[in-house]
PDB file of N, CA and C in Angstrom:
ATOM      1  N   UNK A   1     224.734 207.772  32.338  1.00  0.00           N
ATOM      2  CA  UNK A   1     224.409 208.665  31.236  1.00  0.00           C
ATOM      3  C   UNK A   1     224.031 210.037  31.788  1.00  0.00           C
ATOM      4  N   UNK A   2     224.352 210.822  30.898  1.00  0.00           N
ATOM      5  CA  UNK A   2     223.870 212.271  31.300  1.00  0.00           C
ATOM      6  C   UNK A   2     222.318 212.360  31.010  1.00  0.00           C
ATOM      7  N   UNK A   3     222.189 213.594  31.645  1.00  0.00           N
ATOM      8  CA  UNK A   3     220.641 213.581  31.287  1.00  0.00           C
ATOM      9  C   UNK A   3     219.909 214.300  29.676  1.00  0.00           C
ATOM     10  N   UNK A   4     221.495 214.819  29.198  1.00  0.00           N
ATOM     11  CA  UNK A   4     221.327 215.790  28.131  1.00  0.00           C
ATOM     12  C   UNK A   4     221.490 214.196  26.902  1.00  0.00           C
ATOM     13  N   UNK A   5     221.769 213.539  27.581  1.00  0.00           N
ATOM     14  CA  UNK A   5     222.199 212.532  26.295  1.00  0.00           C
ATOM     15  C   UNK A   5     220.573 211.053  26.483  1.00  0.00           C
ATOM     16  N   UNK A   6     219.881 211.185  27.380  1.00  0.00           N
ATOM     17  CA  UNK A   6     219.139 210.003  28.193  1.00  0.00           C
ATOM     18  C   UNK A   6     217.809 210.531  27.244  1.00  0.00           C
ATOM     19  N   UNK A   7     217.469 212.032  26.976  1.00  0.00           N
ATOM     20  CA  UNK A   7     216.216 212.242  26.216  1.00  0.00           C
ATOM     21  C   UNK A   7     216.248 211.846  24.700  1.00  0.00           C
ATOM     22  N   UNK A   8     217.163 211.712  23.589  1.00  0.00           N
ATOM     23  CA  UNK A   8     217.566 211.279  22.835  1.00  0.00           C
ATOM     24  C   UNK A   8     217.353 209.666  22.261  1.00  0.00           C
ATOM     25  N   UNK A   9     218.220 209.395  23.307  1.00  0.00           N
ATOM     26  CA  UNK A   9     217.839 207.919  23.357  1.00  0.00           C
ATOM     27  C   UNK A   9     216.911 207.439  23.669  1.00  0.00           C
ATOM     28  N   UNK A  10     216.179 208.062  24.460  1.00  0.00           N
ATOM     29  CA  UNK A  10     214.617 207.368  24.422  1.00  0.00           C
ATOM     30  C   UNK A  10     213.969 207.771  23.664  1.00  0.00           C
ATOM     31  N   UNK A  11     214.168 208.647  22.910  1.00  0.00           N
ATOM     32  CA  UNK A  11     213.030 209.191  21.652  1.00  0.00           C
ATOM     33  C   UNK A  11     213.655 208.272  20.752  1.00  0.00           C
ATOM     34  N   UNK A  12     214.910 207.894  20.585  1.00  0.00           N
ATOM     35  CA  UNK A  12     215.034 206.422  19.593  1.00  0.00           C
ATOM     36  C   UNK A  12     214.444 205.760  19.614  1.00  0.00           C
ATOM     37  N   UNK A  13     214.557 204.833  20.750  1.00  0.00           N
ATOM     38  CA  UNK A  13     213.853 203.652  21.073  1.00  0.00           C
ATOM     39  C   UNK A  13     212.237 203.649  21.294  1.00  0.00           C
ATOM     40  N   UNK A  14     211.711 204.684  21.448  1.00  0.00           N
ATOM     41  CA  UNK A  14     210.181 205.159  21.171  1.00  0.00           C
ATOM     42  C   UNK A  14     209.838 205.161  19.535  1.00  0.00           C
ATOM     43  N   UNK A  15     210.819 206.062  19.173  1.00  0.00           N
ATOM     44  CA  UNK A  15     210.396 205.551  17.854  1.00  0.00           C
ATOM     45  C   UNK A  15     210.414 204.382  16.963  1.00  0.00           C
ATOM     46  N   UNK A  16     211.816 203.699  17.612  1.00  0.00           N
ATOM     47  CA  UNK A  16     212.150 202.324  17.080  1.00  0.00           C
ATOM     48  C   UNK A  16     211.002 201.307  16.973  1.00  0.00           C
ATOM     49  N   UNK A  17     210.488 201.358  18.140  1.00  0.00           N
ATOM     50  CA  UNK A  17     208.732 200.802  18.986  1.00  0.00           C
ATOM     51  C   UNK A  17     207.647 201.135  17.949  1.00  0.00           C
ATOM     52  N   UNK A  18     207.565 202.217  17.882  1.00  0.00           N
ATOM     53  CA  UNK A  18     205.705 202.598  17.562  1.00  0.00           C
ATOM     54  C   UNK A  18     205.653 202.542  15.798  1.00  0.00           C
ATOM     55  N   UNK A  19     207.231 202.929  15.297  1.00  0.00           N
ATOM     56  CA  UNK A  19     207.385 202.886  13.631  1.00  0.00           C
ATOM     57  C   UNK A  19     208.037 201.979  13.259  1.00  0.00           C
ATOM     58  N   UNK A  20     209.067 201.898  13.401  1.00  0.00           N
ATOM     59  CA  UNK A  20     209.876 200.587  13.092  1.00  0.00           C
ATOM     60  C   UNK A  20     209.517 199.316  12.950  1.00  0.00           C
ATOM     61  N   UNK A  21     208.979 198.826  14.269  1.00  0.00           N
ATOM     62  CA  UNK A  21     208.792 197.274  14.601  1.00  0.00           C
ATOM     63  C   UNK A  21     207.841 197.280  14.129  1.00  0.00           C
ATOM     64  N   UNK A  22     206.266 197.810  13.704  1.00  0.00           N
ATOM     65  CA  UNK A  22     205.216 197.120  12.860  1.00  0.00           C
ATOM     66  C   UNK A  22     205.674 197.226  11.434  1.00  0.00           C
ATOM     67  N   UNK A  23     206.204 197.894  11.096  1.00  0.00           N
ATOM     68  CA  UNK A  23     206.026 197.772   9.663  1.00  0.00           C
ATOM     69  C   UNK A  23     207.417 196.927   9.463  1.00  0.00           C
ATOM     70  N   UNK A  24     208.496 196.221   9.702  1.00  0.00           N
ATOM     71  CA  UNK A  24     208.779 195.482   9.856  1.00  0.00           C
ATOM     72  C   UNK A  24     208.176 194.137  10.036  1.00  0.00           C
ATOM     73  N   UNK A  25     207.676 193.457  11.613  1.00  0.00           N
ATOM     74  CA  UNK A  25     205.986 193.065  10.818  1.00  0.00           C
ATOM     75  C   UNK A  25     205.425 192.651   9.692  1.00  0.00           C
ATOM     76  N   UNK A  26     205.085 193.817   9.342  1.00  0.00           N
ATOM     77  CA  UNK A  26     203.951 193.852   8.416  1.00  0.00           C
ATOM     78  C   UNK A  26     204.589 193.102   7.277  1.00  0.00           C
ATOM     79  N   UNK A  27     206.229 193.429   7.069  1.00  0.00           N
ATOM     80  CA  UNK A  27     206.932 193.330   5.914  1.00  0.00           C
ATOM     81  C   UNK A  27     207.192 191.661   5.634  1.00  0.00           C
ATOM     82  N   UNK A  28     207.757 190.850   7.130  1.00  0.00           N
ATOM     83  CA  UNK A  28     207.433 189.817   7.273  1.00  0.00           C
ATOM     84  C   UNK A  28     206.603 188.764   6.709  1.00  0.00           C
ATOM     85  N   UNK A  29     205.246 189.231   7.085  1.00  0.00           N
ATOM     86  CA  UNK A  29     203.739 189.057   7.050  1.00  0.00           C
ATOM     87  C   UNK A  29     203.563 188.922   5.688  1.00  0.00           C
ATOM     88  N   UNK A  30     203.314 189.664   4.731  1.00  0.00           N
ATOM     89  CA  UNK A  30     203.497 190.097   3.654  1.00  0.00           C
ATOM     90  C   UNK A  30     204.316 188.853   3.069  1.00  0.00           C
ATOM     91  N   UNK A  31     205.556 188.877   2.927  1.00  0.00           N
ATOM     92  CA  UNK A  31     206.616 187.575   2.234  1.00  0.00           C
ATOM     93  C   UNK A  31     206.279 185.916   2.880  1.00  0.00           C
ATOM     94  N   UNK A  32     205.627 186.314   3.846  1.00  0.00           N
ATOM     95  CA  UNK A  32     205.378 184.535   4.477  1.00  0.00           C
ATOM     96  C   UNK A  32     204.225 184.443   3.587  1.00  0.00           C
ATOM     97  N   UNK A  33     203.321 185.405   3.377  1.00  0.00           N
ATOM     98  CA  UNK A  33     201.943 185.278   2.715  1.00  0.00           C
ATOM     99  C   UNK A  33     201.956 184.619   0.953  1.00  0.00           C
ATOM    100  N   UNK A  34     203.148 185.653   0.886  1.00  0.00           N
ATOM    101  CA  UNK A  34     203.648 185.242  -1.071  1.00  0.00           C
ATOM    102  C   UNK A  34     204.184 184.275  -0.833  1.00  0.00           C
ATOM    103  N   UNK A  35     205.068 183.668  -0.126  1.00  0.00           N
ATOM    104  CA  UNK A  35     205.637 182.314  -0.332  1.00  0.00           C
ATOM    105  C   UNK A  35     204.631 181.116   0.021  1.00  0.00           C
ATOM    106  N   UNK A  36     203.548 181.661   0.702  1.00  0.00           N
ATOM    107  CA  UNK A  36     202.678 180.444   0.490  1.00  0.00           C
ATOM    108  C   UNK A  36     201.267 180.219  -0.336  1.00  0.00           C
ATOM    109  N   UNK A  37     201.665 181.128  -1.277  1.00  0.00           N
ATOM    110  CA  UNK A  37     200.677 181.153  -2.062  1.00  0.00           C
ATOM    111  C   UNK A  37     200.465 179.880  -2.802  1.00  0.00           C
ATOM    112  N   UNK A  38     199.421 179.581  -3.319  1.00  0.00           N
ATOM    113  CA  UNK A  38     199.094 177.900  -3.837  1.00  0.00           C
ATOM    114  C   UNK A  38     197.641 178.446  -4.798  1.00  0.00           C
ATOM    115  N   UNK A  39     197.212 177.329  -6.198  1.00  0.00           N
ATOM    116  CA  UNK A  39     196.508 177.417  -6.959  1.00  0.00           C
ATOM    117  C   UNK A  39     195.500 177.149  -5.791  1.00  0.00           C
ATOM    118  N   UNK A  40     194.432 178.244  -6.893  1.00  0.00           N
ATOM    119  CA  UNK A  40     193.139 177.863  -6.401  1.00  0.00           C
ATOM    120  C   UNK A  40     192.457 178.497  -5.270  1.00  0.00           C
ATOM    121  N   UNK A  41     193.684 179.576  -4.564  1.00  0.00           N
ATOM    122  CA  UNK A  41     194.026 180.663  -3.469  1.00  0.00           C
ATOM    123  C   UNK A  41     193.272 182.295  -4.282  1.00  0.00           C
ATOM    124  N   UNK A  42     191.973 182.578  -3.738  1.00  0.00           N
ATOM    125  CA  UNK A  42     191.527 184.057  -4.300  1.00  0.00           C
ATOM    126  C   UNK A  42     192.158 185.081  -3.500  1.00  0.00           C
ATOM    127  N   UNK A  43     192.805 185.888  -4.934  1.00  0.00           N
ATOM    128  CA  UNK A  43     193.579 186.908  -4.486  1.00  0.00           C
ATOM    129  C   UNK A  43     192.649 188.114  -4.386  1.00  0.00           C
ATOM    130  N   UNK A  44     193.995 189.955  -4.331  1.00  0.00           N
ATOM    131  CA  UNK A  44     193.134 190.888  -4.852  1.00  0.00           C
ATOM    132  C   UNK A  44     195.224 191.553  -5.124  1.00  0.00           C
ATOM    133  N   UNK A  45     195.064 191.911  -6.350  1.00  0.00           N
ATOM    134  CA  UNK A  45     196.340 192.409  -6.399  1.00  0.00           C
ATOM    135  C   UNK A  45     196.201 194.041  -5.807  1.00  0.00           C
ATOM    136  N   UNK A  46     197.754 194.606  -5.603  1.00  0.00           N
ATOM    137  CA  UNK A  46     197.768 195.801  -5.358  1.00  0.00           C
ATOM    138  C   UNK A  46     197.295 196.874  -5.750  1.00  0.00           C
ATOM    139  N   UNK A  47     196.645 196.461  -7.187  1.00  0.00           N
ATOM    140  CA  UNK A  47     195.877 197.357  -8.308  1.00  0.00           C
ATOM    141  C   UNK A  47     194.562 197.292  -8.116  1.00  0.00           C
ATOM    142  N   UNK A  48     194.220 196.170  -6.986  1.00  0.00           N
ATOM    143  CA  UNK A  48     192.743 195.729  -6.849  1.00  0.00           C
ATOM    144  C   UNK A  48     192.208 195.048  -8.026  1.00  0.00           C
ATOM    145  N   UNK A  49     192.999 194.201  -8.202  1.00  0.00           N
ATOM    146  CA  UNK A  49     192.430 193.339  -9.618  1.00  0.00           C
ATOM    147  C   UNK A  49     192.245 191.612  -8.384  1.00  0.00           C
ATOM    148  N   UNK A  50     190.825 191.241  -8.509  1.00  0.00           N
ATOM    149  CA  UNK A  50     190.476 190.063  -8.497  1.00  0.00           C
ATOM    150  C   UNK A  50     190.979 189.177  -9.124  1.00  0.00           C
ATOM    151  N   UNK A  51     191.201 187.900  -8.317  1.00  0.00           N
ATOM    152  CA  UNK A  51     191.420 186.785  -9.297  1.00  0.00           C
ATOM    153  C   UNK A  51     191.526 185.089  -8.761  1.00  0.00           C
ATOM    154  N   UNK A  52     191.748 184.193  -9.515  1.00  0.00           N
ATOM    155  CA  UNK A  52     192.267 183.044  -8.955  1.00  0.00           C
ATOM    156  C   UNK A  52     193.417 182.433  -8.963  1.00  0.00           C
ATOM    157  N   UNK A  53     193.907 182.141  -8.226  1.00  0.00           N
ATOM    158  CA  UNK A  53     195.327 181.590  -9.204  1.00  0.00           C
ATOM    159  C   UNK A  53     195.175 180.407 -10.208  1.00  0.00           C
ATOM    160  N   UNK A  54     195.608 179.988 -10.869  1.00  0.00           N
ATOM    161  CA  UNK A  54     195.708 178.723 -11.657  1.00  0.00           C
ATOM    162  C   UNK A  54     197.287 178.761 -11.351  1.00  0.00           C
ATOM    163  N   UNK A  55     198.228 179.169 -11.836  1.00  0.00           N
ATOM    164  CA  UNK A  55     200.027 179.274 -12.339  1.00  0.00           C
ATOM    165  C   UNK A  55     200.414 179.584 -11.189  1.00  0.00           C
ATOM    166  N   UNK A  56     201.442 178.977 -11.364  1.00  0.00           N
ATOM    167  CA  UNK A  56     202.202 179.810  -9.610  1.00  0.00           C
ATOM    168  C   UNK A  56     203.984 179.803 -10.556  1.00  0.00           C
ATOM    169  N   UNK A  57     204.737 180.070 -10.738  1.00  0.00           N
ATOM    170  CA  UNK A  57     206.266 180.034 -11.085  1.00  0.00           C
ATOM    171  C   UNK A  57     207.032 180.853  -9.960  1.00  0.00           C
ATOM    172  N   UNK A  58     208.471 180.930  -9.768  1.00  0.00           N
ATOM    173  CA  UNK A  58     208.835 181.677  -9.148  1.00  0.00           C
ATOM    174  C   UNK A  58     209.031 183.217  -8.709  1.00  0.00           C
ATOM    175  N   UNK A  59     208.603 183.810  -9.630  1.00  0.00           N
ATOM    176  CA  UNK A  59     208.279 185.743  -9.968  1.00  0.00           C
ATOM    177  C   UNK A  59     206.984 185.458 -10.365  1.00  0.00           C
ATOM    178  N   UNK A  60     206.348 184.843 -10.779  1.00  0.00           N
ATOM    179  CA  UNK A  60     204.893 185.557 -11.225  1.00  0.00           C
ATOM    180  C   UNK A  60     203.863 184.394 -10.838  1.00  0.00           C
ATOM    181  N   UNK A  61     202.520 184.960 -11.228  1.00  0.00           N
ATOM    182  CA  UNK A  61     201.623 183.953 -11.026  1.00  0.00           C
ATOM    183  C   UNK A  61     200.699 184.232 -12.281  1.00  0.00           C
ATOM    184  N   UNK A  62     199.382 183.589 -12.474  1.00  0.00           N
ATOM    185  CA  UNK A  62     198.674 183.611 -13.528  1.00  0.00           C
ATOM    186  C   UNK A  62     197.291 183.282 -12.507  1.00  0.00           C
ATOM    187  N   UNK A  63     196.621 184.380 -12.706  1.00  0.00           N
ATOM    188  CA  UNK A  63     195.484 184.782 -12.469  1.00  0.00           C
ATOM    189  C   UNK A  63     194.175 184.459 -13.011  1.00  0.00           C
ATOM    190  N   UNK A  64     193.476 183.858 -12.490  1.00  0.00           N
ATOM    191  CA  UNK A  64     191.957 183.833 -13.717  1.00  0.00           C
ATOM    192  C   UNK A  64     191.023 184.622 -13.227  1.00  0.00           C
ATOM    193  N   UNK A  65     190.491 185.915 -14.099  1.00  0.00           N
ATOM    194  CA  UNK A  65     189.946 187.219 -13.649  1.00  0.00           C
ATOM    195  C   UNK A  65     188.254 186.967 -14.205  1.00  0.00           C
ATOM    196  N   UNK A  66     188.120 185.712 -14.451  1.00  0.00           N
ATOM    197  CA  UNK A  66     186.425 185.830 -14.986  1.00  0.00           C
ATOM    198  C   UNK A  66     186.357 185.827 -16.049  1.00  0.00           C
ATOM    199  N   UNK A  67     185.453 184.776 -17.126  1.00  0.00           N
ATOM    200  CA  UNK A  67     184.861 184.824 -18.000  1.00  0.00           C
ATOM    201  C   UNK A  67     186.258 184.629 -19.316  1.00  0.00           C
ATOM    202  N   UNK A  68     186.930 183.707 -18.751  1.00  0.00           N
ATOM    203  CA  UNK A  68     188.022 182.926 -19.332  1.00  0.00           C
ATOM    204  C   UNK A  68     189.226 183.945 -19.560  1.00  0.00           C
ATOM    205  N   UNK A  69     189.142 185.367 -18.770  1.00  0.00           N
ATOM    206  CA  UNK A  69     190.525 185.972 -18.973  1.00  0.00           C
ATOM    207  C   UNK A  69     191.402 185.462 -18.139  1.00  0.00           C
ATOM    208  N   UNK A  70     192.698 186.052 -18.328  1.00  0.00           N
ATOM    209  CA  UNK A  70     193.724 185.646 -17.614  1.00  0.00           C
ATOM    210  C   UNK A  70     195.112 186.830 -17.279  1.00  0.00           C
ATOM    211  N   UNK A  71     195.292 187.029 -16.412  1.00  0.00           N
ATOM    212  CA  UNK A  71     196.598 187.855 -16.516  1.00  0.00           C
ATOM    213  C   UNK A  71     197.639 187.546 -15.903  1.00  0.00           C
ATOM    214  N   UNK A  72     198.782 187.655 -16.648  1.00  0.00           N
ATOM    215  CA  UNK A  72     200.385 186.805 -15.722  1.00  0.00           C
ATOM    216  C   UNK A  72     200.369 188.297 -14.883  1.00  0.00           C
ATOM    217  N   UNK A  73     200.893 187.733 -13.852  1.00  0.00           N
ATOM    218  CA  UNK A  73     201.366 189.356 -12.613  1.00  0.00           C
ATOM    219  C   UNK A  73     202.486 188.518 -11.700  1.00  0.00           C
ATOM    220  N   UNK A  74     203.366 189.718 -11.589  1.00  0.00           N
ATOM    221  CA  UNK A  74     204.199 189.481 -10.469  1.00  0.00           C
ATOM    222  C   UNK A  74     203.677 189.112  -9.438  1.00  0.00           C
ATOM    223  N   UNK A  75     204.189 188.317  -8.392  1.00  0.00           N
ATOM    224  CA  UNK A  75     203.778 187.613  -7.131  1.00  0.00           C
ATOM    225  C   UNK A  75     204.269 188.708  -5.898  1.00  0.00           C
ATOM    226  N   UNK A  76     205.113 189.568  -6.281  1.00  0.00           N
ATOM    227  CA  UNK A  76     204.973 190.402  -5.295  1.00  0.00           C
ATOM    228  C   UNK A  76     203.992 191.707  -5.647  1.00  0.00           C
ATOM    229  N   UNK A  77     202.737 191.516  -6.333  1.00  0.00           N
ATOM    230  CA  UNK A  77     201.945 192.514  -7.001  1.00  0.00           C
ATOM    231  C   UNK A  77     200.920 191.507  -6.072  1.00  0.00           C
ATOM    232  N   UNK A  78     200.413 190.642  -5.500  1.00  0.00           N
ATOM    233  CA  UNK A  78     199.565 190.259  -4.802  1.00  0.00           C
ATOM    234  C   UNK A  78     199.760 190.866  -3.466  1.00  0.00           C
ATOM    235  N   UNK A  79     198.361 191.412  -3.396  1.00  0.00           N
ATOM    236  CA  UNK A  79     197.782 192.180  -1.572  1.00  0.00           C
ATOM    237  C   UNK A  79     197.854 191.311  -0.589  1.00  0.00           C
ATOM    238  N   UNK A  80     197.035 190.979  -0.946  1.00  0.00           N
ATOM    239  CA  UNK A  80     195.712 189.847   0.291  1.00  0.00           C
ATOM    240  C   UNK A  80     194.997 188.475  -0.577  1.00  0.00           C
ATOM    241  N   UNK A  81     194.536 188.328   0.266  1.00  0.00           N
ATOM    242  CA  UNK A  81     193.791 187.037   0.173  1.00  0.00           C
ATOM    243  C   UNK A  81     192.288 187.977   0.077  1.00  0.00           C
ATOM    244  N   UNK A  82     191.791 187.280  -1.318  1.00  0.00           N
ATOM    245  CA  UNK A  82     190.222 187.724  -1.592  1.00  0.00           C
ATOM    246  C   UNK A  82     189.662 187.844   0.016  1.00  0.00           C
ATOM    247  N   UNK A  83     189.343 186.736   0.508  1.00  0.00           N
ATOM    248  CA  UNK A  83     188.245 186.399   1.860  1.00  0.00           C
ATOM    249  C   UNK A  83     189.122 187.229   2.878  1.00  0.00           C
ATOM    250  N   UNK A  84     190.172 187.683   3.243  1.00  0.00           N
ATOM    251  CA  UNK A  84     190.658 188.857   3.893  1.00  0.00           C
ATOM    252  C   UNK A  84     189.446 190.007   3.939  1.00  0.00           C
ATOM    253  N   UNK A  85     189.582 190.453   2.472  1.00  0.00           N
ATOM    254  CA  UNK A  85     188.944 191.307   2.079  1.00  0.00           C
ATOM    255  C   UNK A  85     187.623 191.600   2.443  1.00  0.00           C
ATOM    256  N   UNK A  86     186.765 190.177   2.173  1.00  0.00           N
ATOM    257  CA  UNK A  86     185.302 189.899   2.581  1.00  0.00           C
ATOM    258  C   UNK A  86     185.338 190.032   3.960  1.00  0.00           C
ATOM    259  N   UNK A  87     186.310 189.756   4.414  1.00  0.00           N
ATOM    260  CA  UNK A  87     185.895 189.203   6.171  1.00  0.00           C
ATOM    261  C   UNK A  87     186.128 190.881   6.915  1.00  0.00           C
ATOM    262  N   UNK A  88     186.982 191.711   6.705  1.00  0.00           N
ATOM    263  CA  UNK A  88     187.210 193.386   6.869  1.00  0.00           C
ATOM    264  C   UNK A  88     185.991 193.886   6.360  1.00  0.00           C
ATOM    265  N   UNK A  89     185.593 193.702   5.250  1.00  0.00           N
ATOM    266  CA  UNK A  89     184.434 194.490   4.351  1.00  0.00           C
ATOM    267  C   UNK A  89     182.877 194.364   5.525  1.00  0.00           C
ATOM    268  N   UNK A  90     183.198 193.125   5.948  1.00  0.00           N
ATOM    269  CA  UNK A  90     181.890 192.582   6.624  1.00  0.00           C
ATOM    270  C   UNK A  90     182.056 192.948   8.190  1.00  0.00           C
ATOM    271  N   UNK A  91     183.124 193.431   8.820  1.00  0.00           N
ATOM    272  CA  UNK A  91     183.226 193.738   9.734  1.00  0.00           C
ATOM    273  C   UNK A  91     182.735 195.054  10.435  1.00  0.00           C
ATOM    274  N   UNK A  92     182.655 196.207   9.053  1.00  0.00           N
ATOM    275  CA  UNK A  92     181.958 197.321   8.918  1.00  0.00           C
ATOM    276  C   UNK A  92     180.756 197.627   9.099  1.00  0.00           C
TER     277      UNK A  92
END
């Protein structure tokens, strides 16, 4: 390789590295997490809405938000896992 063509390509593959591959990752991470979601699992949706599951179907889930409400939400509208949350919060 030339040397005019060798700086290029490593600024690819640098970037490929430091941006690419985590959030890729992350994206992973994320879909293994929704596919194993199960009743009875405390969420926090992307909106930051608390909840429990009760429902699970294939697109959505059904949430129990306290004091006998309920809201159907998409399953890819779930963040994290509630105790995620607690366990980061408490790390502070």
């Amino acid at each position: 390789m030339s040397g005019g063509l060798l700086f290029p390509v490593l600024l690819i593959a640098v970037m490929y590295i430091f941006f690419f591959l985590p959030q890729i990752r992350k994206q992973k991470k994320q879909k293994q997490f929704i596919a194993e979601l199960k009743k009875g699992d405390k969420v926090v949706t992307t909106g930051g809405i608390h909840g429990k599951i009760v429902e699970l179907k294939d697109l959505t889930c059904v949430l129990d938000t306290g004091e006998g409400s309920k809201l159907k939400v998409n399953r890819a509208a779930i963040n994290m896992e509630a105790s995620a949350l607690l366990n980061s919060a408490s790390d502070e």
